[in-house]
PDB file of N, CA and C in Angstrom:
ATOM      1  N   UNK A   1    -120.764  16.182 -12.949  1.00  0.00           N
ATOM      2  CA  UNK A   1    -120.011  16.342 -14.189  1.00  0.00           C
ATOM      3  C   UNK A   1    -119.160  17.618 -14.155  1.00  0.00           C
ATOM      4  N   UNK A   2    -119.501  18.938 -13.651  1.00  0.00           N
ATOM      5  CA  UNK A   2    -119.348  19.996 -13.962  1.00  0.00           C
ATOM      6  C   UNK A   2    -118.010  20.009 -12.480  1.00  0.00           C
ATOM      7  N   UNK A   3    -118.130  18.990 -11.653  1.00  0.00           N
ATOM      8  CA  UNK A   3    -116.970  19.022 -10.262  1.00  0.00           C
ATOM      9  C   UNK A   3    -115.791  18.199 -11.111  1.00  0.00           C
ATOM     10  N   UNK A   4    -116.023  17.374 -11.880  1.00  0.00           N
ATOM     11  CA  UNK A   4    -115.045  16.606 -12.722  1.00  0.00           C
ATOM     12  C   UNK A   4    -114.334  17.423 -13.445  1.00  0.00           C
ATOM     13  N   UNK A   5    -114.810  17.894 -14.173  1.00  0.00           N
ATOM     14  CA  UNK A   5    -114.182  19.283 -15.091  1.00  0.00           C
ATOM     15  C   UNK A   5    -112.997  20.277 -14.412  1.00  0.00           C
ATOM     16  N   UNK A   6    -113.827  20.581 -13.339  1.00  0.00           N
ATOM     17  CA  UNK A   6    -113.599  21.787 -12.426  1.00  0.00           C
ATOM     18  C   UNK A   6    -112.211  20.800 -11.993  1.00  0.00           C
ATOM     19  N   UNK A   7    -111.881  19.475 -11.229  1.00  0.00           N
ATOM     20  CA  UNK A   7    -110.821  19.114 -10.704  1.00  0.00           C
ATOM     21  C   UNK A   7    -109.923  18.939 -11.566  1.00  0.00           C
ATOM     22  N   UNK A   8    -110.300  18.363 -12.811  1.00  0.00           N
ATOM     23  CA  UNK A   8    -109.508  17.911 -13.874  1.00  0.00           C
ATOM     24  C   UNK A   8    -108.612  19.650 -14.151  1.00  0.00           C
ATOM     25  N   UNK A   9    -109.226  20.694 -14.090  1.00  0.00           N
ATOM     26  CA  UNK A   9    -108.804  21.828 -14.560  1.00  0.00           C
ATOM     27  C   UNK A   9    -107.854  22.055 -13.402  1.00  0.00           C
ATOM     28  N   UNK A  10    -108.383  21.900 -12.763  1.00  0.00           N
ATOM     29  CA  UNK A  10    -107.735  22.523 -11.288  1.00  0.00           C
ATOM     30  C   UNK A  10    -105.725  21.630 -11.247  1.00  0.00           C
ATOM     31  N   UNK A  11    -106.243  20.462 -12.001  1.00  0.00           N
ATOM     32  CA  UNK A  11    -104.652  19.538 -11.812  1.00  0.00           C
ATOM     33  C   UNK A  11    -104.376  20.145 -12.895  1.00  0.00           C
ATOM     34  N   UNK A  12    -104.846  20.360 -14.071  1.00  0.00           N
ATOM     35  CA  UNK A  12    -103.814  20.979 -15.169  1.00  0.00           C
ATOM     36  C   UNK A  12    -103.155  22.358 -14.934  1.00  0.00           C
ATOM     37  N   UNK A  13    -103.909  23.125 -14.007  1.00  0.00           N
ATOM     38  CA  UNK A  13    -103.246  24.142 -13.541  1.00  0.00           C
ATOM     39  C   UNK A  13    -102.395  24.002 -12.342  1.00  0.00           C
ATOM     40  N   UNK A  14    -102.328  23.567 -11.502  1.00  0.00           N
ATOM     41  CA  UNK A  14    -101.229  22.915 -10.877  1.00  0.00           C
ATOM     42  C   UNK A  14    -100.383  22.515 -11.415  1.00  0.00           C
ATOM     43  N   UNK A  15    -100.615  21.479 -11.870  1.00  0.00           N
ATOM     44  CA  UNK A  15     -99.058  20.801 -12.653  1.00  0.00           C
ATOM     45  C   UNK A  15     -98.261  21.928 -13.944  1.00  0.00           C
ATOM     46  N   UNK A  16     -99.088  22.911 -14.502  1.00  0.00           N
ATOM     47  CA  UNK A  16     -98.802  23.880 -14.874  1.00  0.00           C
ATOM     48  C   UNK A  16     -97.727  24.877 -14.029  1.00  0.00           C
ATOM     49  N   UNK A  17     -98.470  24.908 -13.309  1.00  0.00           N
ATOM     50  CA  UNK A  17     -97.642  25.709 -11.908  1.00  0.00           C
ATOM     51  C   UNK A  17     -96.381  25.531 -11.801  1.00  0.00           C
ATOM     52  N   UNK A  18     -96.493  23.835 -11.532  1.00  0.00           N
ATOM     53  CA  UNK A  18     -95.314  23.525 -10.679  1.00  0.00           C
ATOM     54  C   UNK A  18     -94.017  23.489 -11.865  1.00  0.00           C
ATOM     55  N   UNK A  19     -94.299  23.233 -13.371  1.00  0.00           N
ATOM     56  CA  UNK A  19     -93.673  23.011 -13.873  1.00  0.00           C
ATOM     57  C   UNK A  19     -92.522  24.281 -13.914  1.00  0.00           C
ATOM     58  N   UNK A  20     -93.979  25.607 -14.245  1.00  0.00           N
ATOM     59  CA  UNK A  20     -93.187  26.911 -14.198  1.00  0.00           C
ATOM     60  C   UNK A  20     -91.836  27.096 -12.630  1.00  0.00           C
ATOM     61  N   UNK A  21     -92.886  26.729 -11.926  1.00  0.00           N
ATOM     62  CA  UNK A  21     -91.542  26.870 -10.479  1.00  0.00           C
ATOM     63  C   UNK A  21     -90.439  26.280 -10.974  1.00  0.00           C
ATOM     64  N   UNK A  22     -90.907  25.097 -11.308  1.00  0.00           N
ATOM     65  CA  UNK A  22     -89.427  24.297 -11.289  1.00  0.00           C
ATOM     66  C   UNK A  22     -88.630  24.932 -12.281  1.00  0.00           C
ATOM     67  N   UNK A  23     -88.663  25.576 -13.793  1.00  0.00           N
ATOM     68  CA  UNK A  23     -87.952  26.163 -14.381  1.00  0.00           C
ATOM     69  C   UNK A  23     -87.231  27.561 -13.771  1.00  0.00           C
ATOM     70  N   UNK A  24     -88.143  28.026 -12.795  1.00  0.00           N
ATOM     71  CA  UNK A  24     -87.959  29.789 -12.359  1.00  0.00           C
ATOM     72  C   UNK A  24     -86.327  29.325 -11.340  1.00  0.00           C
ATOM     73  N   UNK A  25     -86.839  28.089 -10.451  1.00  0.00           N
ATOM     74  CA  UNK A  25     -85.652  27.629  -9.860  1.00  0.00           C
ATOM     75  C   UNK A  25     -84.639  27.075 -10.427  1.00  0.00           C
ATOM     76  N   UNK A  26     -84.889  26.586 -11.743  1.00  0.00           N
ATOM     77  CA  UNK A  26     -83.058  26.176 -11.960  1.00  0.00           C
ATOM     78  C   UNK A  26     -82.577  27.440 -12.539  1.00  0.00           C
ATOM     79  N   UNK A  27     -83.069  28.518 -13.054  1.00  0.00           N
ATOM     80  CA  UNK A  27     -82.492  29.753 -13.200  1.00  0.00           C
ATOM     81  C   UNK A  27     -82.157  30.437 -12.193  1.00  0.00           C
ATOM     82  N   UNK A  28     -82.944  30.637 -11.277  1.00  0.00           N
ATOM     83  CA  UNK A  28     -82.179  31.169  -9.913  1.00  0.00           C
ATOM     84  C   UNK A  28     -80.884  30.627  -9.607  1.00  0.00           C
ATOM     85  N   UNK A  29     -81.019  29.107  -9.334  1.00  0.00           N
ATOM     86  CA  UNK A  29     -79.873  28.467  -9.319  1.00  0.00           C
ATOM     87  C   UNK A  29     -78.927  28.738 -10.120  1.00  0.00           C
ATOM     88  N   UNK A  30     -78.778  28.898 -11.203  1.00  0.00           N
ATOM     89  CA  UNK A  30     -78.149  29.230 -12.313  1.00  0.00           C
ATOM     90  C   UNK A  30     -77.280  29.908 -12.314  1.00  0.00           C
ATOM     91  N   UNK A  31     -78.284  31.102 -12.010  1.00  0.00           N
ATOM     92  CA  UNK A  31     -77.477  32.527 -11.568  1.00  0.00           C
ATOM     93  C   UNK A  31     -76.319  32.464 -10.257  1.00  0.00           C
ATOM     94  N   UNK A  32     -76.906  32.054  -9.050  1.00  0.00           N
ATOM     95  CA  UNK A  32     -76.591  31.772  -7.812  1.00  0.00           C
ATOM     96  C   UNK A  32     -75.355  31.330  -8.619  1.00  0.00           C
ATOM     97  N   UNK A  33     -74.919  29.785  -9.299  1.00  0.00           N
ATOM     98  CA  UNK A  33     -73.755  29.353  -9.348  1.00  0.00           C
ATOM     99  C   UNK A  33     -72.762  30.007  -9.867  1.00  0.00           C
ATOM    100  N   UNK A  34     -73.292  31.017 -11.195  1.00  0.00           N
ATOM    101  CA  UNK A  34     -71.934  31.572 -11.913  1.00  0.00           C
ATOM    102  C   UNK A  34     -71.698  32.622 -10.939  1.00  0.00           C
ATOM    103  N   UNK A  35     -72.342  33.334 -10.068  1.00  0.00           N
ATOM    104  CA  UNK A  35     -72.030  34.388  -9.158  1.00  0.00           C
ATOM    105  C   UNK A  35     -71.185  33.814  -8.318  1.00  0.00           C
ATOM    106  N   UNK A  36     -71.256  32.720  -7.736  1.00  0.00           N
ATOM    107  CA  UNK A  36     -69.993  32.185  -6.805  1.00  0.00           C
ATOM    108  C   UNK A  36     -69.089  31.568  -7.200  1.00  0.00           C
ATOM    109  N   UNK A  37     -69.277  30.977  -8.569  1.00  0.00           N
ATOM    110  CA  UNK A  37     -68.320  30.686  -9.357  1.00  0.00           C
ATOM    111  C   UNK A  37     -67.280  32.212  -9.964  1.00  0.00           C
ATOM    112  N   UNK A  38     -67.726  32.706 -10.427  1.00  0.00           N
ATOM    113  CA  UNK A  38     -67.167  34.069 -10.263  1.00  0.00           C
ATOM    114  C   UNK A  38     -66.254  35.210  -9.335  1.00  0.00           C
ATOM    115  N   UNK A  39     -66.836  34.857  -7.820  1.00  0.00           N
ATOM    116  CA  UNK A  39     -66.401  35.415  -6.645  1.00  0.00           C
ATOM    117  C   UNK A  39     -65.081  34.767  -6.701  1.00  0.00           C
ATOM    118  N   UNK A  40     -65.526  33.179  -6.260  1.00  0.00           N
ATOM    119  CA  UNK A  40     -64.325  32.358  -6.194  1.00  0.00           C
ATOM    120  C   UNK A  40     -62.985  32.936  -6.921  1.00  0.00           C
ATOM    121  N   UNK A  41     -63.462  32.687  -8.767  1.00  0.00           N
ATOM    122  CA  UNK A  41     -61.925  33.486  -9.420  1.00  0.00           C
ATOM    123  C   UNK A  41     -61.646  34.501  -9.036  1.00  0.00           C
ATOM    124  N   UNK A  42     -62.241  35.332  -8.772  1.00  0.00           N
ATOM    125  CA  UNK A  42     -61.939  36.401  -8.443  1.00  0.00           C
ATOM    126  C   UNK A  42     -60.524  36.735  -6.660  1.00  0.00           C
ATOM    127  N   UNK A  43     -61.254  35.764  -6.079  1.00  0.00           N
ATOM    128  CA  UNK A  43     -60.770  35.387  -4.743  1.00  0.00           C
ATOM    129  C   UNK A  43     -59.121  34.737  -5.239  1.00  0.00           C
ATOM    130  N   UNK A  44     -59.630  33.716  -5.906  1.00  0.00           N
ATOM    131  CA  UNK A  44     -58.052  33.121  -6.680  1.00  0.00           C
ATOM    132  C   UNK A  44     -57.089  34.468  -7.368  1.00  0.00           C
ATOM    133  N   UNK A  45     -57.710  35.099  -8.373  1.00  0.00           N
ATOM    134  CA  UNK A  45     -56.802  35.679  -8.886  1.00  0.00           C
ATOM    135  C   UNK A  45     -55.890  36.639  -8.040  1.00  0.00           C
ATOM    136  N   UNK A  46     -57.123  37.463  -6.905  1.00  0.00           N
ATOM    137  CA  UNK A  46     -55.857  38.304  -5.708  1.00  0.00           C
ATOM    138  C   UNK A  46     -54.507  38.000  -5.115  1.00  0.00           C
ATOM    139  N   UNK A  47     -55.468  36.623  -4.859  1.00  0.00           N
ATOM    140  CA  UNK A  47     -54.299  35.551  -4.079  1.00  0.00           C
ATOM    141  C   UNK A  47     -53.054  35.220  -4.740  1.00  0.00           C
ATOM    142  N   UNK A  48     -52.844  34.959  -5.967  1.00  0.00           N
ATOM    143  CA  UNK A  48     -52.183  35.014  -6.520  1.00  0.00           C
ATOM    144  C   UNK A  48     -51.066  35.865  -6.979  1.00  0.00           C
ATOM    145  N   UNK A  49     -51.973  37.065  -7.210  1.00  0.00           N
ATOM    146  CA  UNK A  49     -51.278  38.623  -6.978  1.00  0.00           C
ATOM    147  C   UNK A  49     -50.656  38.967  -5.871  1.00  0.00           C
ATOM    148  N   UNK A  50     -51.168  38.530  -4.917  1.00  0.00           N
ATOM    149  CA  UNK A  50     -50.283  38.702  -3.546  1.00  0.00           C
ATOM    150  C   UNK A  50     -48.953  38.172  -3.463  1.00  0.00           C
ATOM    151  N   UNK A  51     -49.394  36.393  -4.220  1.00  0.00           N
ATOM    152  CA  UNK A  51     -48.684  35.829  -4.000  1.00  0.00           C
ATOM    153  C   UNK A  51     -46.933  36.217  -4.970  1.00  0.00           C
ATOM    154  N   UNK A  52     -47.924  36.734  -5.709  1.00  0.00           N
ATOM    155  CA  UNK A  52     -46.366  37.186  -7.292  1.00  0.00           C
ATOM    156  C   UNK A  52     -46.203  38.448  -6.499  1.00  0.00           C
ATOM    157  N   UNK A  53     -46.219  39.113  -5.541  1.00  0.00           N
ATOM    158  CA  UNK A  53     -45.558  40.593  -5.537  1.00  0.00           C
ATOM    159  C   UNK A  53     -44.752  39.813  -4.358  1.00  0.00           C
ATOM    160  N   UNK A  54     -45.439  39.026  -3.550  1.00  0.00           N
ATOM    161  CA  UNK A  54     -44.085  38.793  -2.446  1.00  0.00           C
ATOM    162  C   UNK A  54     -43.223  37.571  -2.601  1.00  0.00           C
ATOM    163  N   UNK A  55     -43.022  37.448  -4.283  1.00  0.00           N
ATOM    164  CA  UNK A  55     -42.284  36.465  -5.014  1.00  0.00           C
ATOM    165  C   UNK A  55     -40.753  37.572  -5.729  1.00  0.00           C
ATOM    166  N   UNK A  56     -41.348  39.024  -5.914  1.00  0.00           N
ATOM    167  CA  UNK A  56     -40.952  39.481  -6.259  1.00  0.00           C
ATOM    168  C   UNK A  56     -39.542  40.576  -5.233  1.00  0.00           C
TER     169      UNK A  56
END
């Protein structure tokens, strides 16, 4: 009885677990995207600047 308990606990804390991972990772991700989403404009806007001074 008392090994039933013990496994039954043991999956609620697991699946506990995993749930937390899985949230910790789409925030990582999260982050990860607006940071390269970010770089990117950033990359665009120079280019651009380059491109308007030797327009000029």
């Amino acid at each position: 009885m008392e090994i039933l308990l013990m496994a039954r606990l043991l999956v609620y804390v697991s699946a506990v677990l995993s749930i937390m991972t899985l949230r910790l990772e789409r925030r990582i991700l999260r982050r990860v995207e607006c940071a390269a989403i970010s770089s990117a404009t950033q990359s665009l806007e120079t280019k651009f600047r380059s491109l308007d001074l030797l327009a000029r």
